[in-house]
C-alpha atoms as a PDB file:
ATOM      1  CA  UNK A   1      -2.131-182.353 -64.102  1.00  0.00           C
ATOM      2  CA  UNK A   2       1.581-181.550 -63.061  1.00  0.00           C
ATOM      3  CA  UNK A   3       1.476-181.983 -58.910  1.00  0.00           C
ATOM      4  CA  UNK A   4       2.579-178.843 -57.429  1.00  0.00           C
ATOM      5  CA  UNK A   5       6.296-178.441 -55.973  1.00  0.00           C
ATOM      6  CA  UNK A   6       6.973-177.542 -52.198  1.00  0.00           C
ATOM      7  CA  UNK A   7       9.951-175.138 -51.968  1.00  0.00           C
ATOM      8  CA  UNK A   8      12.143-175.263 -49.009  1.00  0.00           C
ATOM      9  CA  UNK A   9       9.959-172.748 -46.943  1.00  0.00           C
ATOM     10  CA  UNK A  10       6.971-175.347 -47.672  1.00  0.00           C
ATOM     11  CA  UNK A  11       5.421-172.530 -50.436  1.00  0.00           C
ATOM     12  CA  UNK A  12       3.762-174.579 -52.575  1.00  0.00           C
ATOM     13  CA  UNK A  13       4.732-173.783 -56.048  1.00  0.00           C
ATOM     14  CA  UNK A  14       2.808-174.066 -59.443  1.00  0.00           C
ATOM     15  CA  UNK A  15       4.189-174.360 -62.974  1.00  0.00           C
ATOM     16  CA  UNK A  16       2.935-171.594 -65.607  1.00  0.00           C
ATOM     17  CA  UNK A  17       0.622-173.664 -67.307  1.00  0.00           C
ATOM     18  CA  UNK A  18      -1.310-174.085 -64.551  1.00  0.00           C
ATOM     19  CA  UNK A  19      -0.791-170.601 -63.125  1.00  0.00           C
ATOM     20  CA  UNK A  20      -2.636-169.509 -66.866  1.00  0.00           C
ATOM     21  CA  UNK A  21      -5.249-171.969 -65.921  1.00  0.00           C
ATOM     22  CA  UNK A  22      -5.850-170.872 -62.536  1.00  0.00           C
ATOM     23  CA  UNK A  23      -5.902-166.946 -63.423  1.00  0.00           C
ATOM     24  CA  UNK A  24      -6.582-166.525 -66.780  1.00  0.00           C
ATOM     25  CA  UNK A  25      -4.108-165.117 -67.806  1.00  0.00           C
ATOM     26  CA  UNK A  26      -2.069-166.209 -70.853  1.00  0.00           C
ATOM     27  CA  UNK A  27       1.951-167.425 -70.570  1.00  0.00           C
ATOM     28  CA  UNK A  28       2.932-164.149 -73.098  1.00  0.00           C
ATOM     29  CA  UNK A  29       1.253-162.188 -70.771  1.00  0.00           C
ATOM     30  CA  UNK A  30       2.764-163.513 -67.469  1.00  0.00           C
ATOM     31  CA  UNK A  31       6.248-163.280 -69.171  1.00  0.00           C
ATOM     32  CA  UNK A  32       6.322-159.709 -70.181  1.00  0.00           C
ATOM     33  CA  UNK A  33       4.713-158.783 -66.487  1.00  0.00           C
ATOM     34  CA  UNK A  34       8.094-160.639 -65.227  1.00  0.00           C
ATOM     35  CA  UNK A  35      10.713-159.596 -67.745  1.00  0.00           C
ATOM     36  CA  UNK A  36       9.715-156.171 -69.303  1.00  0.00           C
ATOM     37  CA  UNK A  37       7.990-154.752 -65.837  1.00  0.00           C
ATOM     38  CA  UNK A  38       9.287-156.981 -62.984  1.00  0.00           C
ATOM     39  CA  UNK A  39       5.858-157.455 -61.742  1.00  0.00           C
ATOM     40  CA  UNK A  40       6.313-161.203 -60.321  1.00  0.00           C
ATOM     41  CA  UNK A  41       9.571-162.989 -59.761  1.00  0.00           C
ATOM     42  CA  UNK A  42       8.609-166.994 -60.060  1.00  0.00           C
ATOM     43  CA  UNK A  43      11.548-169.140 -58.797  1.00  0.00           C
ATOM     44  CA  UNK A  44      13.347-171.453 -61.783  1.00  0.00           C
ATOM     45  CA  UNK A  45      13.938-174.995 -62.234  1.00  0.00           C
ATOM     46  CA  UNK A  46      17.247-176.464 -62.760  1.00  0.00           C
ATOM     47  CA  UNK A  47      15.827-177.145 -66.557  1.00  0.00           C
ATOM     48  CA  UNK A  48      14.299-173.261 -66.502  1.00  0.00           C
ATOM     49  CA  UNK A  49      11.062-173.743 -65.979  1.00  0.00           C
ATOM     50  CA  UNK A  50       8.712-170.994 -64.070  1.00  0.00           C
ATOM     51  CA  UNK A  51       7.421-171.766 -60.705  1.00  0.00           C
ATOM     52  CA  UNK A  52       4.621-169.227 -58.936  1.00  0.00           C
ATOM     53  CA  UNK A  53       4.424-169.047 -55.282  1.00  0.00           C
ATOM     54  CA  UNK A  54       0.977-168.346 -53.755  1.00  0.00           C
ATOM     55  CA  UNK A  55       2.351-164.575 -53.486  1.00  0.00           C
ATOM     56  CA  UNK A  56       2.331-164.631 -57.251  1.00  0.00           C
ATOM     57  CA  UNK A  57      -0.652-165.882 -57.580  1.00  0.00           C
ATOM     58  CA  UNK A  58      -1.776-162.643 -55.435  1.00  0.00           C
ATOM     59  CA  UNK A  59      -0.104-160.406 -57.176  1.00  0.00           C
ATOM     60  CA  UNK A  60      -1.059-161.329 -60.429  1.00  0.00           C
ATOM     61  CA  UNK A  61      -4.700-161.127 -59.500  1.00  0.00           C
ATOM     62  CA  UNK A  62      -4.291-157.705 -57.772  1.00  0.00           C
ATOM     63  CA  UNK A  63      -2.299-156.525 -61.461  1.00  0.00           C
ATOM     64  CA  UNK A  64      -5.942-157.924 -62.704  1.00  0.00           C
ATOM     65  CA  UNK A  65      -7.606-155.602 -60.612  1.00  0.00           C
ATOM     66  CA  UNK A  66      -5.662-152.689 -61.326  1.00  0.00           C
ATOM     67  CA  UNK A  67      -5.452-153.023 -64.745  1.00  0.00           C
ATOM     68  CA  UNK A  68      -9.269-153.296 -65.495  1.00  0.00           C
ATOM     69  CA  UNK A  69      -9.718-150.344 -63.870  1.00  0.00           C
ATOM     70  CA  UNK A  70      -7.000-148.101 -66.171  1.00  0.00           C
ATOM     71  CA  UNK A  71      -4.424-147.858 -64.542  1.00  0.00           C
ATOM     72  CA  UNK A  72      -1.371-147.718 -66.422  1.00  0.00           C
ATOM     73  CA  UNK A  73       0.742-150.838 -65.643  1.00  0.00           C
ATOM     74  CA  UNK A  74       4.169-148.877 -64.982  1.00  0.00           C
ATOM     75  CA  UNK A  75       1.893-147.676 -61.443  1.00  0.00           C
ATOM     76  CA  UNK A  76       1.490-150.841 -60.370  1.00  0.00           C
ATOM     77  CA  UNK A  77       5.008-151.778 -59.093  1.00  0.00           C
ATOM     78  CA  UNK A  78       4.906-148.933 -56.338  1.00  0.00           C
ATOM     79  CA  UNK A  79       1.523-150.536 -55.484  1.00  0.00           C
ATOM     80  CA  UNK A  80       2.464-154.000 -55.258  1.00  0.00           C
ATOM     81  CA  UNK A  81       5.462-152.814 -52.807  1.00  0.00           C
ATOM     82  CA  UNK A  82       3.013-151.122 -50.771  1.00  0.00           C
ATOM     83  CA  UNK A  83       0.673-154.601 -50.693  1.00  0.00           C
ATOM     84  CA  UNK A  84       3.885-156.612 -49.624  1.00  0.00           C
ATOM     85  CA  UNK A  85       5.311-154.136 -46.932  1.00  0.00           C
ATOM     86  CA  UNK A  86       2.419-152.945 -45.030  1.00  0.00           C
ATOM     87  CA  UNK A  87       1.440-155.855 -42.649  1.00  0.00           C
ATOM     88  CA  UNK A  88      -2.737-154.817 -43.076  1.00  0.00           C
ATOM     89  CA  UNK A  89      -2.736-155.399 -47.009  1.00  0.00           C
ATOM     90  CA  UNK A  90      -0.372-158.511 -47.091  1.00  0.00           C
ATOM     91  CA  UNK A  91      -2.539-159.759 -44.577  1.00  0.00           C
ATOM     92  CA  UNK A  92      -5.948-158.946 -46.216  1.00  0.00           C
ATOM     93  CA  UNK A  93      -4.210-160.855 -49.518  1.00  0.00           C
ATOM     94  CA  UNK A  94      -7.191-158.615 -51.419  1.00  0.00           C
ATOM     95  CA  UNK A  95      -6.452-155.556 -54.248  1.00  0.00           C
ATOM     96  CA  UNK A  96      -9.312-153.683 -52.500  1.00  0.00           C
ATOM     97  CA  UNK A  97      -6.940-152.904 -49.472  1.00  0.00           C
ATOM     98  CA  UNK A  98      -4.898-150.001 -50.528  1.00  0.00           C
ATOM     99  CA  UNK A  99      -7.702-148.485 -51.559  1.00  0.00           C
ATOM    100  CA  UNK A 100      -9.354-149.076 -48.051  1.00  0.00           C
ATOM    101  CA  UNK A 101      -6.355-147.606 -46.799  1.00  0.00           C
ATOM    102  CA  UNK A 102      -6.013-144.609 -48.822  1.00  0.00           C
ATOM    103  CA  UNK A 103     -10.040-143.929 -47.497  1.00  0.00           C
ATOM    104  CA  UNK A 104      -8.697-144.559 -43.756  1.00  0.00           C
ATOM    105  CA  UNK A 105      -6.287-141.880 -45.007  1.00  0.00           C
ATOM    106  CA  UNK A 106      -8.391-139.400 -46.229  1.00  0.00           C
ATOM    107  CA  UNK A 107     -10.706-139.896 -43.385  1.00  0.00           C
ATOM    108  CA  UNK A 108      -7.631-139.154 -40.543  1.00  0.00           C
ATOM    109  CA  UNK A 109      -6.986-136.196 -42.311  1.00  0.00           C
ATOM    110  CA  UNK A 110     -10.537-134.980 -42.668  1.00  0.00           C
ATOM    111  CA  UNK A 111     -10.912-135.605 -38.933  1.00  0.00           C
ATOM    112  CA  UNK A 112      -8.078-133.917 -37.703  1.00  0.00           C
ATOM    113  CA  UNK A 113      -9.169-131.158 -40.142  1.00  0.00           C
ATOM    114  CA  UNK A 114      -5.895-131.141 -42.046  1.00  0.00           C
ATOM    115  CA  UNK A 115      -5.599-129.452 -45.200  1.00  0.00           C
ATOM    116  CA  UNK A 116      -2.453-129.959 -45.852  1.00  0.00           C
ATOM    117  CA  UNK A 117      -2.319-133.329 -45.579  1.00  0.00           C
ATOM    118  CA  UNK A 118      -5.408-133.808 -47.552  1.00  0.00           C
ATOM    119  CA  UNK A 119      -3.187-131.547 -50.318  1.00  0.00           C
ATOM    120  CA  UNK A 120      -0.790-134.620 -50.146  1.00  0.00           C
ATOM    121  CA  UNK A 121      -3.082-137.250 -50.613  1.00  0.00           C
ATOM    122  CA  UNK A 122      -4.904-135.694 -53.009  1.00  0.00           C
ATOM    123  CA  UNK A 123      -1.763-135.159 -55.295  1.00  0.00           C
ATOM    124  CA  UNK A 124      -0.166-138.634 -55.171  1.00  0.00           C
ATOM    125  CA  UNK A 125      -3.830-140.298 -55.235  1.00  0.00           C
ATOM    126  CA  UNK A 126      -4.144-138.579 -59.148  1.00  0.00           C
ATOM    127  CA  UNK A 127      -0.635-139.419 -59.734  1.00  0.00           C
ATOM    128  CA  UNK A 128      -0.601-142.919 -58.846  1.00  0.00           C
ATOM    129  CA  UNK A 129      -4.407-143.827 -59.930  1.00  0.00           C
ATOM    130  CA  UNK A 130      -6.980-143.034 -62.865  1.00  0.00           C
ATOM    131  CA  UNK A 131      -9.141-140.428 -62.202  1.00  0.00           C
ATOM    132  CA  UNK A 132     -12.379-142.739 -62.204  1.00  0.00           C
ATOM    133  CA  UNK A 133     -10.528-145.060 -59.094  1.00  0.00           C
ATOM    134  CA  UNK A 134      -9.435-141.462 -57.354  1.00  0.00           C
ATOM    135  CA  UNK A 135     -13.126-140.509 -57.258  1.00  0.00           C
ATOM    136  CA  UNK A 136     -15.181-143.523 -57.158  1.00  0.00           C
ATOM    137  CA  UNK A 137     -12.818-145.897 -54.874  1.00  0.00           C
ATOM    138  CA  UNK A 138     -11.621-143.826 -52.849  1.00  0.00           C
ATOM    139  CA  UNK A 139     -12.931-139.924 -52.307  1.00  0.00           C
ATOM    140  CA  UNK A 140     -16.172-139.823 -53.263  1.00  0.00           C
ATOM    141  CA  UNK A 141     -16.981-142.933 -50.725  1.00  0.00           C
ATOM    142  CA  UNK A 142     -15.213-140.840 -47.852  1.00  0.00           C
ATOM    143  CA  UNK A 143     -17.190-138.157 -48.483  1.00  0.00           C
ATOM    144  CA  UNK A 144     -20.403-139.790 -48.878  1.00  0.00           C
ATOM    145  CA  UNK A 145     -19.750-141.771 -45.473  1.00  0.00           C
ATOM    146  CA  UNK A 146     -19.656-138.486 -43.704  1.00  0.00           C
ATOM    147  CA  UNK A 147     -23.194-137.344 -45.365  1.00  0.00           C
ATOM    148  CA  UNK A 148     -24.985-139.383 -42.677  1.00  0.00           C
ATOM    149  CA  UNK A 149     -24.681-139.368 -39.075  1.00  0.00           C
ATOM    150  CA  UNK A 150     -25.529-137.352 -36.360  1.00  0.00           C
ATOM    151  CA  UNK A 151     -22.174-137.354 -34.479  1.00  0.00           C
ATOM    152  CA  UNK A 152     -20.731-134.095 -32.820  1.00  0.00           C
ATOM    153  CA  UNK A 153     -18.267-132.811 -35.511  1.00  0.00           C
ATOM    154  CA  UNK A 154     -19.554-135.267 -38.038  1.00  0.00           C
ATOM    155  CA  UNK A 155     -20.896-132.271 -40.111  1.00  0.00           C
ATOM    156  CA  UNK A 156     -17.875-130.079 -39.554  1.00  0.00           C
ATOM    157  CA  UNK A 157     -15.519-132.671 -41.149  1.00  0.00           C
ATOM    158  CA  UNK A 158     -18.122-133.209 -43.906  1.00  0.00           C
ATOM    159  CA  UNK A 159     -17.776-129.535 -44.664  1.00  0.00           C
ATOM    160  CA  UNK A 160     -14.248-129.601 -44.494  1.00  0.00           C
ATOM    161  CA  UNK A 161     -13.930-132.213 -46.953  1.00  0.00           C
ATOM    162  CA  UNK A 162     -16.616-131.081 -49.426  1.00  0.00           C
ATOM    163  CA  UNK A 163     -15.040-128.225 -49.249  1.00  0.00           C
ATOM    164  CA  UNK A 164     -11.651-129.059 -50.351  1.00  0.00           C
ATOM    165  CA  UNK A 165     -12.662-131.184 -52.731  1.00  0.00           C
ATOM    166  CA  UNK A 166     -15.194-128.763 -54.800  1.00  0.00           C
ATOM    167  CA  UNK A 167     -11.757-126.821 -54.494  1.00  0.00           C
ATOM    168  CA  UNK A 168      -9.681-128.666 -56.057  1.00  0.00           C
ATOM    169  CA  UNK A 169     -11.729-130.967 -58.993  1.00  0.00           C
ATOM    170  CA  UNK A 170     -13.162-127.443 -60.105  1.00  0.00           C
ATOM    171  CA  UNK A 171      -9.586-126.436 -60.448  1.00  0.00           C
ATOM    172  CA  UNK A 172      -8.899-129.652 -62.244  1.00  0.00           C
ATOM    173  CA  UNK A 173     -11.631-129.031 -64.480  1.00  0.00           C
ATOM    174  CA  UNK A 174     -10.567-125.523 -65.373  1.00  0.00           C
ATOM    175  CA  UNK A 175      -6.692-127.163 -65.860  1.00  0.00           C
ATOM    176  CA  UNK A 176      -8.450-130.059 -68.425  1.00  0.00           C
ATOM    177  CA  UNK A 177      -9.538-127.182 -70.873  1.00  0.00           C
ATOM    178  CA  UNK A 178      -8.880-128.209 -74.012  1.00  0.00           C
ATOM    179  CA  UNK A 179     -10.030-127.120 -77.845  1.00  0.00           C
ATOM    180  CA  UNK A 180     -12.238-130.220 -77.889  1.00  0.00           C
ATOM    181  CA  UNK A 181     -15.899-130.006 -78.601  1.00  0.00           C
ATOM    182  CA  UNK A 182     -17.901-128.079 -75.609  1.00  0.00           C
ATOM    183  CA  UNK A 183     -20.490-130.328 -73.742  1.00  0.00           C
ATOM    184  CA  UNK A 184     -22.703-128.454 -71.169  1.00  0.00           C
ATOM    185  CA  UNK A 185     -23.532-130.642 -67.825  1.00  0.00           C
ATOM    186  CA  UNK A 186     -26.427-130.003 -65.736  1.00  0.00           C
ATOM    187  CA  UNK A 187     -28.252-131.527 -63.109  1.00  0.00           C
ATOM    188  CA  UNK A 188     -30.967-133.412 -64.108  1.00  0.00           C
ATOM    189  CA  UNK A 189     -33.348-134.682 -61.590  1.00  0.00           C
ATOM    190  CA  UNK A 190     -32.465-132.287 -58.899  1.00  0.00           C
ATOM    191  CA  UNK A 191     -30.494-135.036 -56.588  1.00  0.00           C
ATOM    192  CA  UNK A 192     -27.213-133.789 -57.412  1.00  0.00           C
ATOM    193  CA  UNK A 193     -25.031-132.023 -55.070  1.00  0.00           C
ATOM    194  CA  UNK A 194     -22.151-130.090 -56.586  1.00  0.00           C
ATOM    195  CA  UNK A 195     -19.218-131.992 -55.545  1.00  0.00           C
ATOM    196  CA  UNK A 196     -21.287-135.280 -57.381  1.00  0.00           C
ATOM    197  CA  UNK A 197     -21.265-132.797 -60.779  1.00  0.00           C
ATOM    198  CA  UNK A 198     -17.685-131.848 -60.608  1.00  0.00           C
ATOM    199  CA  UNK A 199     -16.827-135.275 -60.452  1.00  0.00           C
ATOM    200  CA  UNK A 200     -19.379-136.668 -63.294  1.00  0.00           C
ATOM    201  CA  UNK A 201     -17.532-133.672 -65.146  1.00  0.00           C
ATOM    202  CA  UNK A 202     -13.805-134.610 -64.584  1.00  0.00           C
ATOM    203  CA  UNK A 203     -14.720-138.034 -65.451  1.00  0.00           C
ATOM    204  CA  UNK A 204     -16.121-137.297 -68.569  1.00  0.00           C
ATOM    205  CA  UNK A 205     -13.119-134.504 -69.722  1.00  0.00           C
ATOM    206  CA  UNK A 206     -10.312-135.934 -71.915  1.00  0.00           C
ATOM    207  CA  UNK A 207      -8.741-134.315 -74.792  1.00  0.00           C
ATOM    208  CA  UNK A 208     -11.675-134.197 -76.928  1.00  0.00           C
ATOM    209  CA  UNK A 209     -14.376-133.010 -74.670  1.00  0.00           C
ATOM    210  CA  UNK A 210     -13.990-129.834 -72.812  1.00  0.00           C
ATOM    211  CA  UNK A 211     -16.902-130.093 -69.913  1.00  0.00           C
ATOM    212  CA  UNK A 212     -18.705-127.084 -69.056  1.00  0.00           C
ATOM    213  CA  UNK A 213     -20.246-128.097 -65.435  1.00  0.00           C
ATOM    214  CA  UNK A 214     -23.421-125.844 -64.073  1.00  0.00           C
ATOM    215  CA  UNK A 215     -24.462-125.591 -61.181  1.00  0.00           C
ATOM    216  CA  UNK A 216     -27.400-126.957 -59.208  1.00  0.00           C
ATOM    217  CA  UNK A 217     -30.669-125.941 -59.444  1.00  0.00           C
ATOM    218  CA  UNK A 218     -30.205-124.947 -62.636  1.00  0.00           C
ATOM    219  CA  UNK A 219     -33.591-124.659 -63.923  1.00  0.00           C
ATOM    220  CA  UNK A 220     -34.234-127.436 -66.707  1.00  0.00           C
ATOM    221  CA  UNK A 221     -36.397-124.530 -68.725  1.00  0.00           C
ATOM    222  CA  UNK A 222     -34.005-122.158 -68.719  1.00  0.00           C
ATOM    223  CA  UNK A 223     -31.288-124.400 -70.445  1.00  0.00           C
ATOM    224  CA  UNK A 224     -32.155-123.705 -74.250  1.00  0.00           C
ATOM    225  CA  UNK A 225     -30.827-120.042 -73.191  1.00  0.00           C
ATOM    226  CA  UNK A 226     -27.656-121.009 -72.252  1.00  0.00           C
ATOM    227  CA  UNK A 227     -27.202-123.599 -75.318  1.00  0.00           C
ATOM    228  CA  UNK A 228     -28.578-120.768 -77.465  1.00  0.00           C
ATOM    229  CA  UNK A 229     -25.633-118.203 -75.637  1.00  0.00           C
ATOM    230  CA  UNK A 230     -22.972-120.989 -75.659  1.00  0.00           C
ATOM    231  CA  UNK A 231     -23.029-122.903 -78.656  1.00  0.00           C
ATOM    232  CA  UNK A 232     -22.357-126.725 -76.859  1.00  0.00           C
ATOM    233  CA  UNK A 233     -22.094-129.639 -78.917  1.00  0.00           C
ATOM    234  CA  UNK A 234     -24.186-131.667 -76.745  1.00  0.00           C
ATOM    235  CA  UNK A 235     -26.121-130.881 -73.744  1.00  0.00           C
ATOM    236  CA  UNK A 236     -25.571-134.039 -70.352  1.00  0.00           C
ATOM    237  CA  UNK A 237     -28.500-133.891 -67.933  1.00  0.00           C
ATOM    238  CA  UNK A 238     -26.725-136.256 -64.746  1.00  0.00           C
ATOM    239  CA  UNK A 239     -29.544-138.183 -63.043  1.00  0.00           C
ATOM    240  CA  UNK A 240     -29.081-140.205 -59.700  1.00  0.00           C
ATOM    241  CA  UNK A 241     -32.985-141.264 -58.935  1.00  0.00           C
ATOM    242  CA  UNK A 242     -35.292-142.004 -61.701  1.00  0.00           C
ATOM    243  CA  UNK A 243     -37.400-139.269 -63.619  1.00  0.00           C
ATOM    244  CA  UNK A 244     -41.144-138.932 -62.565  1.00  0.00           C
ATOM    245  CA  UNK A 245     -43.555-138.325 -65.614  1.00  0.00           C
ATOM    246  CA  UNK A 246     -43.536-135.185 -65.403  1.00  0.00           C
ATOM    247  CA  UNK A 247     -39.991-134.596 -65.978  1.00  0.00           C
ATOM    248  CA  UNK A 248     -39.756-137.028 -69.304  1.00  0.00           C
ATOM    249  CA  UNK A 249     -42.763-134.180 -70.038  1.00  0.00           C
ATOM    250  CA  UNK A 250     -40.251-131.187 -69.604  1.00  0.00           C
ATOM    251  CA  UNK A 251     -37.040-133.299 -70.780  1.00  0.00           C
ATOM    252  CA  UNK A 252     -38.909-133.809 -74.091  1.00  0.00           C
ATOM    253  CA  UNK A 253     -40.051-130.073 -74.440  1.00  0.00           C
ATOM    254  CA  UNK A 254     -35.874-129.403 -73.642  1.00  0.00           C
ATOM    255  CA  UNK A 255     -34.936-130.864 -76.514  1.00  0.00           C
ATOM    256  CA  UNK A 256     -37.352-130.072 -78.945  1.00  0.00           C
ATOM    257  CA  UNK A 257     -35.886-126.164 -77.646  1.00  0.00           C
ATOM    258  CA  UNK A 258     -32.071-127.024 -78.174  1.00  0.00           C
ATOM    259  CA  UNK A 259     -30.271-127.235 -81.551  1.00  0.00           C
ATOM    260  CA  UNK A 260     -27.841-129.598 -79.783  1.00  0.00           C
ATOM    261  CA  UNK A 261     -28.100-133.376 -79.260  1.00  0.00           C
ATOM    262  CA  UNK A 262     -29.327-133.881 -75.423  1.00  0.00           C
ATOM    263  CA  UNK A 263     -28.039-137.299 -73.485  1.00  0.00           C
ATOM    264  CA  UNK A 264     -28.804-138.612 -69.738  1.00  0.00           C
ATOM    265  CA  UNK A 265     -26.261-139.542 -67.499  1.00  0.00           C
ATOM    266  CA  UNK A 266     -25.540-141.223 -63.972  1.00  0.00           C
ATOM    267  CA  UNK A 267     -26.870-144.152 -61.532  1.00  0.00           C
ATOM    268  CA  UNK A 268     -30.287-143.345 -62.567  1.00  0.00           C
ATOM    269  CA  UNK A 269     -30.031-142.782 -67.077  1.00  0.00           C
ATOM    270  CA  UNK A 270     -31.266-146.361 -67.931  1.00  0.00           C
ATOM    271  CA  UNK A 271     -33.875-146.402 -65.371  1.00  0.00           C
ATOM    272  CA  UNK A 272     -35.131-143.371 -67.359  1.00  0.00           C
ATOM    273  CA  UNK A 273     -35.042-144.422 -70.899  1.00  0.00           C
ATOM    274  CA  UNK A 274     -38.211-146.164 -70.641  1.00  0.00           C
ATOM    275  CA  UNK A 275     -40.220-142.932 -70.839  1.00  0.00           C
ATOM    276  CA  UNK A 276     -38.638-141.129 -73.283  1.00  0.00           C
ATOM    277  CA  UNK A 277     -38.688-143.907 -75.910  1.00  0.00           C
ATOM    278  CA  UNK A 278     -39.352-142.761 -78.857  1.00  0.00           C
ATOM    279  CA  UNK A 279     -37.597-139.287 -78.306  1.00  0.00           C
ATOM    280  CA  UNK A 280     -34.065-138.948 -79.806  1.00  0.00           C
ATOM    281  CA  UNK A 281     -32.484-138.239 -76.054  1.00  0.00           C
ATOM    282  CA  UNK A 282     -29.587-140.372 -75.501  1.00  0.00           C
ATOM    283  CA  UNK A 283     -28.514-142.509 -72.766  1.00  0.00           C
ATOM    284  CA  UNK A 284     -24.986-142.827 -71.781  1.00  0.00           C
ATOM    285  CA  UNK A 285     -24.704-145.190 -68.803  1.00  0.00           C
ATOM    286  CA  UNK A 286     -23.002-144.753 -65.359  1.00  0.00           C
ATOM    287  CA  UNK A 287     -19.597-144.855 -65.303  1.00  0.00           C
ATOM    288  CA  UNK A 288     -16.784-143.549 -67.343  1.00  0.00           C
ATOM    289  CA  UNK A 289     -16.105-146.758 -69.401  1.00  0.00           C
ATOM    290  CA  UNK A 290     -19.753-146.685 -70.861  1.00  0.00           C
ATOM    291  CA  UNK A 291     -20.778-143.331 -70.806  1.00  0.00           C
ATOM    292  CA  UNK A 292     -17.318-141.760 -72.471  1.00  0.00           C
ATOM    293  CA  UNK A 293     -16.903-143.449 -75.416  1.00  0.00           C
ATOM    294  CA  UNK A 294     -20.711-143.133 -76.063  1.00  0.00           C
ATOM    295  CA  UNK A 295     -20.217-139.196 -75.678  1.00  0.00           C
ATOM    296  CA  UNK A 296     -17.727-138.954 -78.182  1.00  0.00           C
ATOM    297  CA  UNK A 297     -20.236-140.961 -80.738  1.00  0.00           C
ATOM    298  CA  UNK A 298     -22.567-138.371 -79.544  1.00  0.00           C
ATOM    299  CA  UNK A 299     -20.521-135.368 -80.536  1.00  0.00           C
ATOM    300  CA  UNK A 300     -19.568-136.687 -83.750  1.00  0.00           C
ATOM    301  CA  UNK A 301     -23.091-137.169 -84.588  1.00  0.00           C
ATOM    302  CA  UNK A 302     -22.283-140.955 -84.819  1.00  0.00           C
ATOM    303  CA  UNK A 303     -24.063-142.939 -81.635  1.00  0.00           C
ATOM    304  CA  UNK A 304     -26.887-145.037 -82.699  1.00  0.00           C
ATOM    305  CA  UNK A 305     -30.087-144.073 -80.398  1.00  0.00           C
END
């Protein structure tokens, strides 16, 4: 093992090799971070070799974080800059911290009942992140945290926010409209509020999927007329607590009524599968890495139940 290298500031300083070791991540990788998206700057040798600095080590973990959650890796420079400059995140030396601060963001404006600032956020949170970090980092844990609570004005701001946010990821929706394949998505275990549904549906939009969101308390025995009216090439029930009996009862008797395939979705699908084995109702998972790629293979008529 090559002993590490003090620079003059008394950084100690690692060679690439062991910088791959430590991280996992491979020397063709670390290059083109440096040279093709200036990333990390490691210091050079007299002979050329790369030397990392504990601050690259940070930042190429935090590029780790960022990156297995989708977003694109010409947004991470702006977000790396952020991590350096603002004395709370380089202090915290964690990824999670911008996104902590972009909830203490959200929350100031929601307290001080501030639409236009929340317009701000909201726009440069869905330019600079994916969609799935927007909701599930960062808004959708703001608003939850206000659910609860019994503080004067604590259910004012909650309305505020739930408010603006219905708002404006129905709006998305309607923008994501595409000439993909129509899939209907309903509430299926009566647990969802309507914000949770706009979001399951944004998440699960993309070119190839236009998402057709109902509202709650849709009645599950009613749904075979709107499939029969509307033609959808798959029907999502979103669950968030498991299904009693009964309900694997009436979810069984909803698909024997539809001509469409019918899948289960959310914190709660996998808990559920156990009573409907044996029924051709898919499950999709809980987040948008498992549950969209399954829901293409649904649509195609391709997913293996």
């Amino acid at each position: 093992m090559t002993e590490p290298i003090e620079s003059a500031s008394d950084d100690v300083l690692l060679p690439m090799r062991e910088v791959a070791s430590l991280t996992g991540v491979n020397p063709i990788t670390l290059r083109a971070w440096e040279r093709r998206h200036g990333l990390i700057r490691p210091v050079r040798t007299v002979g050329g070799h790369r030397l990392y600095s504990q601050q690259d080590i940070e930042h190429i973990r935090s590029i780790m974080l960022w990156t297995s959650r989708g977003l694109p890796i010409s947004k991470i420079g702006a977000l790396l800059v952020q991590q350096q400059n603002t004395p709370g995140i380089a202090a915290s030396g964690s990824a999670e911290a911008p996104l902590v601060q972009w909830q203490e963001a959200v929350h100031r404006a929601t307290q001080a009942f501030d639409g236009a600032e929340l317009e701000r956020l909201h726009g440069q949170l869905f330019t600079i992140y994916p969609k799935a970090t927007v909701l599930e980092a960062i808004l959708l844990p703001v608003w939850r945290s206000l659910v609860s609570g019994n503080a004067f004005g604590r259910r004012s701001q909650w309305l505020f926010l739930d408010t603006f946010l219905r708002a404006r990821m129905l709006l998305r929706l309607q923008m994501n409209q595409s000439n993909g394949a129509c899939v209907l998505l309903a509430d299926g275990s009566g647990h969802a509020r309507e914000l949770e549904l706009l979001c399951a549906g944004l998440s699960m939009s993309n070119d190839q999927l236009r998402i057709e969101v109902l509202g709650t308390g849709q009645p599950l025995e009613e749904l075979p007329l709107l499939c029969k009216a509307i033609q959808p090439a798959a029907l999502v029930l979103w669950v968030q607590v498991p299904l009693q009996a009964d309900a694997h009862q009436r979810l069984r008797a909803l698909q024997m009524g539809v001509t469409c395939p019918v899948a289960l979705a959310g914190d709660a699908a996998a808990a559920s599968s156990a009573g409907l084995r044996g029924s051709s109702i898919a499950i999709l998972g809980n987040d948008e890495a498992s549950i969209l790629p399954r829901l293409e293979a649904l649509v195609r008529g391709t997913l293996q139940i």
